[in-house]
N, C-alpha and C. Protein backbone atom coordinates (compact mmCIF):
# COMPACT_ATOMS: atom_id res chain seq x y z
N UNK A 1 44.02 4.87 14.75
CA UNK A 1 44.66 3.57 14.77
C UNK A 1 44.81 3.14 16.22
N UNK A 2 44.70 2.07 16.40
CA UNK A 2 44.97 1.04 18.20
C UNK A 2 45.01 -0.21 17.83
N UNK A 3 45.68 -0.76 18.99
CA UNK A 3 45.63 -1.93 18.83
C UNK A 3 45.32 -2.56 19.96
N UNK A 4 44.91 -4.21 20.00
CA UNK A 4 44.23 -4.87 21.34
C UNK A 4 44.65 -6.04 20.90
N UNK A 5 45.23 -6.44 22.77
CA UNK A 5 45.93 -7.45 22.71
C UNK A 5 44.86 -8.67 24.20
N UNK A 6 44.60 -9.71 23.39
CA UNK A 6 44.47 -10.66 24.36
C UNK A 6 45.03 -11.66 24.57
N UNK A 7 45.81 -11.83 25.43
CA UNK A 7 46.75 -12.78 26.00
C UNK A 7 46.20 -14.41 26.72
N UNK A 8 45.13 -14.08 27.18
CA UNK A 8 44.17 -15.11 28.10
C UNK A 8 42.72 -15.00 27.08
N UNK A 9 42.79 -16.98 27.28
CA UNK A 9 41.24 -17.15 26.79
C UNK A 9 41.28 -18.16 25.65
N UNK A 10 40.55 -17.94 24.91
CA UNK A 10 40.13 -19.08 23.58
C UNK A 10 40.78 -18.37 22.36
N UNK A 11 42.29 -19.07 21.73
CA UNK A 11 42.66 -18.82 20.85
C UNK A 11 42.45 -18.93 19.71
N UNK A 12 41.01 -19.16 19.21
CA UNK A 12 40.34 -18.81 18.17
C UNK A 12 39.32 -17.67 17.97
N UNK A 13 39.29 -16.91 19.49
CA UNK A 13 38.39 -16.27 19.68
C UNK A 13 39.17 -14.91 20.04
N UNK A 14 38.81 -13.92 18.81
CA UNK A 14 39.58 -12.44 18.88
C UNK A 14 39.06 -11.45 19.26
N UNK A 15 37.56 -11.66 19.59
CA UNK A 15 36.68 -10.01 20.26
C UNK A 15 37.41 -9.35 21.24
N UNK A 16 37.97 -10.11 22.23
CA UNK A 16 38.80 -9.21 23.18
C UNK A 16 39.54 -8.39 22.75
N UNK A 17 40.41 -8.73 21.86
CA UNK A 17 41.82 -7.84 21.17
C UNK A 17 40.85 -7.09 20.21
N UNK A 18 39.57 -7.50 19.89
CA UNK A 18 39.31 -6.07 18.54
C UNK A 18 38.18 -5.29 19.77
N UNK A 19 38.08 -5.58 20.83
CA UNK A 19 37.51 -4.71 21.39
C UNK A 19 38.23 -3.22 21.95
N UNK A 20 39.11 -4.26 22.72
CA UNK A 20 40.67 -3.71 23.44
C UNK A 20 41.28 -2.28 21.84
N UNK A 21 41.07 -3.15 20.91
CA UNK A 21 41.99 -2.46 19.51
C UNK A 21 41.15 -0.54 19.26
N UNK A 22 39.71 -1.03 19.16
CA UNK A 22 38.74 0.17 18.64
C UNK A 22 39.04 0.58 20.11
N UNK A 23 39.08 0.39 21.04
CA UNK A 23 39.38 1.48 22.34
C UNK A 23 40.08 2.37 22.83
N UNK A 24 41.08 1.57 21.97
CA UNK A 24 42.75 1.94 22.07
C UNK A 24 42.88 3.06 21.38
N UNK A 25 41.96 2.92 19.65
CA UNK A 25 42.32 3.62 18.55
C UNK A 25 41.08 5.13 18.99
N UNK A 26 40.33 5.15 19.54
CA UNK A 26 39.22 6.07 20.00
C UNK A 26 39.61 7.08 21.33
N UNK A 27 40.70 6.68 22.04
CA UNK A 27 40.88 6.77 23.36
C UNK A 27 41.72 8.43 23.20
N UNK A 28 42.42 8.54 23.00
CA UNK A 28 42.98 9.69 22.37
C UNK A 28 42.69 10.71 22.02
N UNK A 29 41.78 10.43 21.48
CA UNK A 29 41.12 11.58 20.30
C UNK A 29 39.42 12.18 21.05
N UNK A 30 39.27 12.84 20.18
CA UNK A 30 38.19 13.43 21.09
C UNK A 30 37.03 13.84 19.87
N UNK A 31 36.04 12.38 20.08
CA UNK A 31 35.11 12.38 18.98
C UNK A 31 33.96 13.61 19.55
N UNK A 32 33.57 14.02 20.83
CA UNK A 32 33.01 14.82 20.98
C UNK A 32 33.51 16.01 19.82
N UNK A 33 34.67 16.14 20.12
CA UNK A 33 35.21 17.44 19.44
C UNK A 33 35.19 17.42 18.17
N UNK A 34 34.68 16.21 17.46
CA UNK A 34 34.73 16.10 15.90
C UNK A 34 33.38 16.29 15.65
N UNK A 35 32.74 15.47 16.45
CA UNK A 35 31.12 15.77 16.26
C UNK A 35 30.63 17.14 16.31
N UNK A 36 31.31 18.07 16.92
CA UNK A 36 30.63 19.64 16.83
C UNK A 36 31.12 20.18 15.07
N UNK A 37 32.19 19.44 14.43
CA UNK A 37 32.60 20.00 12.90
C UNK A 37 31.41 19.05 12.01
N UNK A 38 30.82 18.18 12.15
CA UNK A 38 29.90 17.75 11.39
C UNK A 38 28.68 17.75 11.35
N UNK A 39 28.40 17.95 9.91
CA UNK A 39 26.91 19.05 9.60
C UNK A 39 26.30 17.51 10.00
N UNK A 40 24.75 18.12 10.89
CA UNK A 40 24.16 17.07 11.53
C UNK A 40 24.55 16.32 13.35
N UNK A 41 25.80 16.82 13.41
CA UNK A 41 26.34 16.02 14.81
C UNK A 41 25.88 14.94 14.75
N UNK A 42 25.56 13.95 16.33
CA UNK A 42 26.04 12.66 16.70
C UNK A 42 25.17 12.04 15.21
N UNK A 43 24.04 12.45 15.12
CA UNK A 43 22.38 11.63 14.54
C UNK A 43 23.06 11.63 13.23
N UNK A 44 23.97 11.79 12.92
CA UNK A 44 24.66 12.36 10.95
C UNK A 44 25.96 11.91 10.90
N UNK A 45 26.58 11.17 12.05
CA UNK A 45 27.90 10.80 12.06
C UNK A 45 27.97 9.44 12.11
N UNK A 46 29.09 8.78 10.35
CA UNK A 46 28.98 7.63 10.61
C UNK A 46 30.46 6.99 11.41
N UNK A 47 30.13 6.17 11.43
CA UNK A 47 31.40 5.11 12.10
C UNK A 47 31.97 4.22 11.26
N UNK A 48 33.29 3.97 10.59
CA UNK A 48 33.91 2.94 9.80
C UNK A 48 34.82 2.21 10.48
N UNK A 49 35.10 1.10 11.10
CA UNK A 49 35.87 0.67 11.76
C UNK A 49 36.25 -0.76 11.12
N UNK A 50 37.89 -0.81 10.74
CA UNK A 50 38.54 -1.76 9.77
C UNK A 50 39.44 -2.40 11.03
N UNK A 51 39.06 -4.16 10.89
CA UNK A 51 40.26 -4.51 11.73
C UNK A 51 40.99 -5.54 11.17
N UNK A 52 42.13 -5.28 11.54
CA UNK A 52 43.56 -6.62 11.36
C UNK A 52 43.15 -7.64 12.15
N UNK A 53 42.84 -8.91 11.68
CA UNK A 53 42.65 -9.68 12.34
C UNK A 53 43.26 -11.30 11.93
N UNK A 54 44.04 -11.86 12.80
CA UNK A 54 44.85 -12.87 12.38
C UNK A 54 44.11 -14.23 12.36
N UNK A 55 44.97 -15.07 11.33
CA UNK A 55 44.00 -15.93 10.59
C UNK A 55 43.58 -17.58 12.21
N UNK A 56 43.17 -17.77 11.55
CA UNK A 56 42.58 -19.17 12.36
C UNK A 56 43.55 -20.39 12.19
N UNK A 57 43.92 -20.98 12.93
CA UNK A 57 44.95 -21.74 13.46
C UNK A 57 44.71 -23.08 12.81
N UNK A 58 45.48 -24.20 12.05
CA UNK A 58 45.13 -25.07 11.40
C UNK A 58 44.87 -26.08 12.16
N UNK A 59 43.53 -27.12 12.30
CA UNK A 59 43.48 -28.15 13.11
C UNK A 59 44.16 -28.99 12.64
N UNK A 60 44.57 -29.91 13.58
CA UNK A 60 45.19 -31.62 13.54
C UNK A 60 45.01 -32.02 12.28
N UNK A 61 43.72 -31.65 11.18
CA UNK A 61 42.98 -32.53 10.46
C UNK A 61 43.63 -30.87 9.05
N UNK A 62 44.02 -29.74 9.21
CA UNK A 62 44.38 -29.32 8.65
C UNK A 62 43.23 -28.66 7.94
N UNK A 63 41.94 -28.51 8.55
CA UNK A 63 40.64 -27.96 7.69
C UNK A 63 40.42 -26.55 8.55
N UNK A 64 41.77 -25.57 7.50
CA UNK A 64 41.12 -24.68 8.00
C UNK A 64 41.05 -24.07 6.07
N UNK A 65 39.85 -22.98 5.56
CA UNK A 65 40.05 -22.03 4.80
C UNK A 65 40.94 -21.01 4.95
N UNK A 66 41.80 -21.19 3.42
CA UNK A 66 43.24 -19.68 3.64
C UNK A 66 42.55 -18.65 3.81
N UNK A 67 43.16 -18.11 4.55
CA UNK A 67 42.35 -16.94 4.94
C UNK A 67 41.56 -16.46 5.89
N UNK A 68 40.85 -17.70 6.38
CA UNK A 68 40.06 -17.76 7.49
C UNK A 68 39.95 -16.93 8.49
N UNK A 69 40.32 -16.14 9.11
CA UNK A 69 39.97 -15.42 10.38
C UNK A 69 39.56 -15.94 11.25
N UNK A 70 39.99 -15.38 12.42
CA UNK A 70 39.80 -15.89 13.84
C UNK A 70 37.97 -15.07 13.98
N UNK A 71 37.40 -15.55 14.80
CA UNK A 71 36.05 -15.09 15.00
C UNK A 71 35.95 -13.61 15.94
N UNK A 72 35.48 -12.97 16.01
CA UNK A 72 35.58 -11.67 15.99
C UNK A 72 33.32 -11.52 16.23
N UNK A 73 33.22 -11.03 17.67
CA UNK A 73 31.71 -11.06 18.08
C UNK A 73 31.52 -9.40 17.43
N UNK A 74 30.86 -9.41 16.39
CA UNK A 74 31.42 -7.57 16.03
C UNK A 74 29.93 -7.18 16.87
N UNK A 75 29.11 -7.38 17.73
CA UNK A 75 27.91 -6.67 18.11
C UNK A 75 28.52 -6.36 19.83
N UNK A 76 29.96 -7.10 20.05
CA UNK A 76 30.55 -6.71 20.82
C UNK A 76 31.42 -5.99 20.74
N UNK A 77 31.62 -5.63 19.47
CA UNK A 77 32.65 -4.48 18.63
C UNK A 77 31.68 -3.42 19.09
N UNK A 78 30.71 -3.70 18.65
CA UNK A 78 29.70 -1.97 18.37
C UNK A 78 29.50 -1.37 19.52
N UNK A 79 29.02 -1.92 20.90
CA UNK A 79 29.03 -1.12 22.21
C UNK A 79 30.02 -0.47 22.33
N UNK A 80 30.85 -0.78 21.95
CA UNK A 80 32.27 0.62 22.27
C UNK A 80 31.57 1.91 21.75
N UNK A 81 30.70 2.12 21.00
CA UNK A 81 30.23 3.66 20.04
C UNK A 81 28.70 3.72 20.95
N UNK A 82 28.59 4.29 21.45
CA UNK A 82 27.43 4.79 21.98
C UNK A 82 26.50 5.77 21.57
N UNK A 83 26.92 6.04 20.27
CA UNK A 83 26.11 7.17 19.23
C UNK A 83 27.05 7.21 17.68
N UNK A 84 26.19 7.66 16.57
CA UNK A 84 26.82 7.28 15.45
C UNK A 84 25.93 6.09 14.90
N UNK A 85 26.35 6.13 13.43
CA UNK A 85 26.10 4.95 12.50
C UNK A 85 27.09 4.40 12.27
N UNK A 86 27.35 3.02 13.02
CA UNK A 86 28.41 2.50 12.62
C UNK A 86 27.85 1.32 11.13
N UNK A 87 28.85 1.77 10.02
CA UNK A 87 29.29 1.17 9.11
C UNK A 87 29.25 -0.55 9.56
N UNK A 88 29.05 -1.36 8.43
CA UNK A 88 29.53 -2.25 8.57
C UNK A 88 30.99 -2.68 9.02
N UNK A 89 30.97 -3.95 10.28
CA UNK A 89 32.95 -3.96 10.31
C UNK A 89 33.31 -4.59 9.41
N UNK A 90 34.75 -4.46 8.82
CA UNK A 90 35.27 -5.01 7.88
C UNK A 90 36.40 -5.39 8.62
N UNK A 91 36.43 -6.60 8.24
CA UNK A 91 38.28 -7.07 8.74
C UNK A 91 38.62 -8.00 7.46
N UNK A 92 39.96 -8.12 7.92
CA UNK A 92 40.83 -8.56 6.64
C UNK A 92 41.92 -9.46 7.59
N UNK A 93 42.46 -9.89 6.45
CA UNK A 93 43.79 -10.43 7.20
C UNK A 93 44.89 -9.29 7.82
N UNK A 94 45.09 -9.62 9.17
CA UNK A 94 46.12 -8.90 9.91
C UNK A 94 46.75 -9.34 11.46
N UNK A 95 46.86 -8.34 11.74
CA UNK A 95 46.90 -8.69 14.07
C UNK A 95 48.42 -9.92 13.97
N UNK A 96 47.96 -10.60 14.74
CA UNK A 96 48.95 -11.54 15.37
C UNK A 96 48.47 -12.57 16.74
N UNK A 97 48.95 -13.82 16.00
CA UNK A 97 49.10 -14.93 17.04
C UNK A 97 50.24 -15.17 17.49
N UNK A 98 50.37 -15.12 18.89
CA UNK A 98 51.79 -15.74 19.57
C UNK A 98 51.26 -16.28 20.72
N UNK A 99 52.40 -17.30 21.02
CA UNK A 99 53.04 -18.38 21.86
C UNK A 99 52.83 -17.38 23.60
N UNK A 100 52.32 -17.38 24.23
CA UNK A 100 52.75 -16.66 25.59
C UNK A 100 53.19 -17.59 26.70
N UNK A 101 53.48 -18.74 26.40
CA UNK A 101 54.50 -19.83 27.10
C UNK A 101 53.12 -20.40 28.42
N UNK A 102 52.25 -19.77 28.70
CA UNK A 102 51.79 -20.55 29.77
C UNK A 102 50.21 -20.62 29.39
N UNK A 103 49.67 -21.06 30.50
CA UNK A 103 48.41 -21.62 30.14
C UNK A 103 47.77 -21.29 32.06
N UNK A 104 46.89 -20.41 31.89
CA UNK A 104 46.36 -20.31 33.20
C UNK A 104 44.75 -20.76 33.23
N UNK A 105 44.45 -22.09 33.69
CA UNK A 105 43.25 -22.54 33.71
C UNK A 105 42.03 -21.75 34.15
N UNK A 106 42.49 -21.26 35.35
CA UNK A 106 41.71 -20.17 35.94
C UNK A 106 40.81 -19.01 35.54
N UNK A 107 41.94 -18.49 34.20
CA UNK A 107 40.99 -17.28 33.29
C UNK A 107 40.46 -18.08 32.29
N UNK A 108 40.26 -18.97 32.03
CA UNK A 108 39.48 -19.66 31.32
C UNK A 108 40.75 -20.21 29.91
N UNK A 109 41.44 -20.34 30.19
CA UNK A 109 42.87 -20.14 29.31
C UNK A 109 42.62 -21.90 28.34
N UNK A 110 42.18 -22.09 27.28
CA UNK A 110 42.58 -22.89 26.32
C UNK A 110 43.80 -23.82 25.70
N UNK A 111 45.11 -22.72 25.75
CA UNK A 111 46.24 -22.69 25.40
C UNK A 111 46.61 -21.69 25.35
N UNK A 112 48.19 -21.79 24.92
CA UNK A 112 48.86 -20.46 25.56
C UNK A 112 49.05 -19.52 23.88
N UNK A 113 47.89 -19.26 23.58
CA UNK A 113 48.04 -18.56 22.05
C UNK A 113 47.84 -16.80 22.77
N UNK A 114 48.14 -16.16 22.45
CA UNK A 114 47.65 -14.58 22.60
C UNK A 114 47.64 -14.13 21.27
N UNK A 115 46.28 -13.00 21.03
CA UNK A 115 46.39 -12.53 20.19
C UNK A 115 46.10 -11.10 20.01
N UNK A 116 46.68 -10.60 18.77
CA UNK A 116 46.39 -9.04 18.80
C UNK A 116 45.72 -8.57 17.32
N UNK A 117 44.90 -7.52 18.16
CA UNK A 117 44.13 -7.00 16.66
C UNK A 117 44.47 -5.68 16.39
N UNK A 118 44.68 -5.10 15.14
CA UNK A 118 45.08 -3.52 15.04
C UNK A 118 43.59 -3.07 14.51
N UNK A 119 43.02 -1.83 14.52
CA UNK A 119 42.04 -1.06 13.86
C UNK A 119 41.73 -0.12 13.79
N UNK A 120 41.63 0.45 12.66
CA UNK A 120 41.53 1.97 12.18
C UNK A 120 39.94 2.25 12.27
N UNK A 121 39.86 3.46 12.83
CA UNK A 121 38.43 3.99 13.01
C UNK A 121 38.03 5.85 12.43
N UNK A 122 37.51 5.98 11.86
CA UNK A 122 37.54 6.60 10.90
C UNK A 122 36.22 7.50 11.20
N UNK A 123 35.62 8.43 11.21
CA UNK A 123 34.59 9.09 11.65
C UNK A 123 34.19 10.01 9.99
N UNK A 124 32.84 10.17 9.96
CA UNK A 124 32.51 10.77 8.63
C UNK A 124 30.94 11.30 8.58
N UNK A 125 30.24 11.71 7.73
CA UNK A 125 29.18 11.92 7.65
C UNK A 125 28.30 11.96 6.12
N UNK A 126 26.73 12.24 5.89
CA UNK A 126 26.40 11.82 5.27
C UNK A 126 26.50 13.32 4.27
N UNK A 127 27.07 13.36 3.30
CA UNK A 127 26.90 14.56 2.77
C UNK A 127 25.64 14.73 1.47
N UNK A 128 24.37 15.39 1.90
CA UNK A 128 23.21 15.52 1.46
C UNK A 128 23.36 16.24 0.10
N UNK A 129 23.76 17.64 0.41
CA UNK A 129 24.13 18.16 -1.28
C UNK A 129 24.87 16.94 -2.34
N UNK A 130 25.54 15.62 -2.17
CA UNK A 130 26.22 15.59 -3.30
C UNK A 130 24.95 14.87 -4.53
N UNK A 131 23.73 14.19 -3.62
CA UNK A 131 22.50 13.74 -3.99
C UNK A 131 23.04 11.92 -4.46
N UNK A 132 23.94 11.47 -2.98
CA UNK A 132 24.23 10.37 -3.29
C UNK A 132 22.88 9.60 -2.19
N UNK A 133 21.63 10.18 -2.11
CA UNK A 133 20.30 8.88 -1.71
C UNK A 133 20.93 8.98 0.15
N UNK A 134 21.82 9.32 0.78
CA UNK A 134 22.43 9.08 2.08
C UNK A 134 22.77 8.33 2.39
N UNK A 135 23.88 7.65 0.77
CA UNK A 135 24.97 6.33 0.48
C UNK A 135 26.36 7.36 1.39
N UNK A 136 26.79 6.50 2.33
CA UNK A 136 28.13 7.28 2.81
C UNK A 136 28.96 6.85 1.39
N UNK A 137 30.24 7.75 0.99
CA UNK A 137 31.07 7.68 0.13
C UNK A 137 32.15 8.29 0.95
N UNK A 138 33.35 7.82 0.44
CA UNK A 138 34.52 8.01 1.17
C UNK A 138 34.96 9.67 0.47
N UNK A 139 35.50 10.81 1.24
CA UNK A 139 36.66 11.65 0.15
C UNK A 139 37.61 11.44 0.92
N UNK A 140 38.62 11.94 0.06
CA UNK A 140 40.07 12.19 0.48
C UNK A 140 40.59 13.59 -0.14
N UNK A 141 41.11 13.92 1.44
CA UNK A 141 41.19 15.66 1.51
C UNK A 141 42.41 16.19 0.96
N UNK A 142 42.80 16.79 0.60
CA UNK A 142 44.46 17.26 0.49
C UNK A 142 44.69 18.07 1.58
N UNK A 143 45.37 18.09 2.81
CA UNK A 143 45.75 18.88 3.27
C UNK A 143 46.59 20.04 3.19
N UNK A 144 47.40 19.94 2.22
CA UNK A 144 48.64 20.87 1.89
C UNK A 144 48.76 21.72 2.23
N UNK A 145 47.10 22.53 2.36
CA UNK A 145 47.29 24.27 2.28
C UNK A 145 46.79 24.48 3.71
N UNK A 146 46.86 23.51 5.11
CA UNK A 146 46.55 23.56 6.18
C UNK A 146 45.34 23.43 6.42
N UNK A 147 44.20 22.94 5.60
CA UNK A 147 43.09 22.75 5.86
C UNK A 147 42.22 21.57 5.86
């Protein structure tokens, strides 16, 4: 999980904060060190990356779709992974728009909207014995017994 916040720029425009977000959520952790537990390493490891992303701001004229999302460049999402199959991105409604009181022309500043994106990134692989064709499918582990 991370989150990315852009404060400066075009408040319809969220790549910064979901870039900033998958960086945030990757930064920590140590995918090298996951990639040595999966059968296949980097060439067999996929990438799922889900982001919160807050909706699109209603014009003057009120034409926006519920739901809408702010725009999000996801091929500027994907350079963050430098190995791996990244999954399609999925975003949904989430993140946050706020007010940051000023407006600095200079960084290219629009209005004074900032926004933030949260996103979960998820690491996995293709498991060949289950004879799902090398369709990724999700499991879910029980940990209980420490494993």
């Amino acid at each position: 999980m991370g989150f990315g916040v852009d404060q400066h720029g075009k408040s319809q425009d969220a790549t910064k904060a979901a870039v900033r977000a998958v960086r945030n959520a990757i930064e920590f952790n140590s995918i090298p060190g996951v990639i040595s537990h999966l059968p296949g390493g980097r060439k067999n490891m996929l990438i799922h990356v889900k982001l919160g992303v807050p909706r699109l701001l209603p014009s003057p004229a009120g034409s926006v779709v519920k739901d809408e999302l702010r725009h999000v460049d996801v091929w500027e999402v994907a350079k963050v992974f430098p190995y791996g199959k990244l999954l399609p991105i999925e975003m949904e409604v989430g993140g946050l728009a706020f007010p940051t009181g000023r407006v600095v022309e200079e960084l290219g500043d629009e209005d004074d909207v900032g926004i933030c994106v949260a996103a979960c990134v998820t690491l996995g692989y293709v498991d060949e014995s289950t004879g799902h064709n090398g369709k990724a499918q999700h499991k879910t582990f029980n940990t209980k017994d420490g494993y």
